[in-house]
Protein backbone atom coordinates (compact mmCIF):
# COMPACT_ATOMS: atom_id res chain seq x y z
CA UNK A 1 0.00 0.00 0.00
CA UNK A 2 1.37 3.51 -0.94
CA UNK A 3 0.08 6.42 1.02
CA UNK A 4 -0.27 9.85 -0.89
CA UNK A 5 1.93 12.69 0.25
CA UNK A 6 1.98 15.03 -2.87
CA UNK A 7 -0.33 15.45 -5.80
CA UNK A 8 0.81 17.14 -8.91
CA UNK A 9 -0.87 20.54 -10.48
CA UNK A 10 -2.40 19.50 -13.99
CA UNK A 11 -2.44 15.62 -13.52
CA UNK A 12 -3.54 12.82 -14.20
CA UNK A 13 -3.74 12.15 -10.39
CA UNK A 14 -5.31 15.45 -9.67
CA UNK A 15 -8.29 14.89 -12.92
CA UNK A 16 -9.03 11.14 -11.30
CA UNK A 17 -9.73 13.61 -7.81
CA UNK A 18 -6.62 12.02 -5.91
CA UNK A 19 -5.57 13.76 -2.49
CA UNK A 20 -3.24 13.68 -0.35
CA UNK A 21 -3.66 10.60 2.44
CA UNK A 22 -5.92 8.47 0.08
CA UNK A 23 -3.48 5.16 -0.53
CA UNK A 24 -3.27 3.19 -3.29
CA UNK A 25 -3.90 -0.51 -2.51
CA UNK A 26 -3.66 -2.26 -5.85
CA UNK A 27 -2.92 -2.52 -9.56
CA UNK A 28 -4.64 -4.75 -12.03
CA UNK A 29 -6.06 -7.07 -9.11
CA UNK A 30 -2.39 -7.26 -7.63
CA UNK A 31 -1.42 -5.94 -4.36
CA UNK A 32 0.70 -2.81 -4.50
CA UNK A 33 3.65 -3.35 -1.59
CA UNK A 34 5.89 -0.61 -2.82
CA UNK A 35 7.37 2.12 -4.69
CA UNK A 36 8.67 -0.64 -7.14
CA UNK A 37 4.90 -1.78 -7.71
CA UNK A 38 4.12 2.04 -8.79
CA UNK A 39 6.99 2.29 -11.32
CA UNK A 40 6.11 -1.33 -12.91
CA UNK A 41 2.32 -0.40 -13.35
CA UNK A 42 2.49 3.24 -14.56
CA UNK A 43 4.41 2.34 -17.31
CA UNK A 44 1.03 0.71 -19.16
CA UNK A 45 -0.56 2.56 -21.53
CA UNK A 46 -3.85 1.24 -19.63
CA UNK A 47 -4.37 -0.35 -16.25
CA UNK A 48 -6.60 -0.48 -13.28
CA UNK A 49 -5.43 0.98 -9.49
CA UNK A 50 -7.63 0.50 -6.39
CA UNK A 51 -7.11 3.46 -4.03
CA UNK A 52 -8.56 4.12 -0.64
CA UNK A 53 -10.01 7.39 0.41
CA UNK A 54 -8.40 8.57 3.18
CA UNK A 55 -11.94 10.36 4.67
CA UNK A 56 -14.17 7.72 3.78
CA UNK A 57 -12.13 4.34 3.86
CA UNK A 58 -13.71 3.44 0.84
CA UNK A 59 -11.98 1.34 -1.60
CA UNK A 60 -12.73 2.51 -5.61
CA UNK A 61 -11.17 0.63 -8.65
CA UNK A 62 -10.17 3.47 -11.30
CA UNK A 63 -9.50 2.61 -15.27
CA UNK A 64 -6.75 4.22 -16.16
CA UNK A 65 -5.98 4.99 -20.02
CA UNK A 66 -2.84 7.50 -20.87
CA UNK A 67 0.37 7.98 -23.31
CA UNK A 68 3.21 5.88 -22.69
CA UNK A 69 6.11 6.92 -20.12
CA UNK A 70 3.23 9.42 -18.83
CA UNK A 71 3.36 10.02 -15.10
CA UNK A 72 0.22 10.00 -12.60
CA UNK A 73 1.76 13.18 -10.51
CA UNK A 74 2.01 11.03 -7.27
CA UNK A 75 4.17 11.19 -4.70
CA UNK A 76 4.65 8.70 -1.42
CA UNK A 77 5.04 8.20 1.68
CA UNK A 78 8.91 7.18 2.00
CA UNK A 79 9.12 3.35 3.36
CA UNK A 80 12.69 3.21 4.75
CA UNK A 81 12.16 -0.67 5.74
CA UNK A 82 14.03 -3.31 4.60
CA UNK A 83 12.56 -6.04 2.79
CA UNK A 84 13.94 -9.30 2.17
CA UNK A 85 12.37 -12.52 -0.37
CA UNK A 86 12.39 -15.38 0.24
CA UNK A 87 14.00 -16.71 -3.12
CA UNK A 88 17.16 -17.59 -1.83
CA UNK A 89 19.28 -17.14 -5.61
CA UNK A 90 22.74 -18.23 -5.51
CA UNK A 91 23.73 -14.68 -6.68
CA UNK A 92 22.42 -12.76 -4.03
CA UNK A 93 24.43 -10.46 -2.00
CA UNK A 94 21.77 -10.28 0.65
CA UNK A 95 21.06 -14.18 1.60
CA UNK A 96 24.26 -15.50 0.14
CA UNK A 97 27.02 -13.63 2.62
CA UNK A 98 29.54 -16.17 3.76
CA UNK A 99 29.77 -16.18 7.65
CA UNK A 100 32.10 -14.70 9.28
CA UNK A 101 32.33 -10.92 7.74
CA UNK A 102 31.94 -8.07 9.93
CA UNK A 103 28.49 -7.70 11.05
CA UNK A 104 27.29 -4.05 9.52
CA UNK A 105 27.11 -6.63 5.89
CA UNK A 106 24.15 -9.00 7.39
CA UNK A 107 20.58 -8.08 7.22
């Protein structure tokens, strides 16, 4: 889930009545977790977003049709966390840290 903490003048945002607080909860049917999830999605030409209104709680599932590499205007709440998967590839710095190195390198 992102939460809202800027919307853009003249937007695409701003035109689908976006404000600050609401949160946007999914994309095509699929969870949004992250930043990451934003960037993936708003590169379609056309998609769906679920956002919930920060007065109301209500959830509403928007259609959203614009030009390609065209932004929403959205800015988020920064999520400083760190995440880990739970892939466990062979070329990952992350899981794959032989033991033994100083400790500031582990997660």
């Amino acid at each position: 889930m992102l939460k809202i903490t800027k919307v853009k003048r003249n937007s695409i945002a701003k035109a689908l009545g976006l404000e600050v607080g609401d949160e946007i909860i999914a994309f095509d049917g699929y969870a949004c977790e992250d930043e990451l999830d934003y960037l993936y999605y708003v590169e379609a030409e056309e998609f769906t977003m679920t956002v919930r209104d920060h007065r109301s709680g209500e959830e509403a599932t928007v259609e959203i049709e614009k030009d390609e590499g065209e932004d929403l205007g959205l800015e988020f709440e920064k999520n400083t966390s760190i995440k880990t998967c739970h892939n466990r590839c062979v070329f990952c710095f992350v899981d794959q840290m032989p033991k033994g190195m100083r400790e500031s390198l582990y997660i």
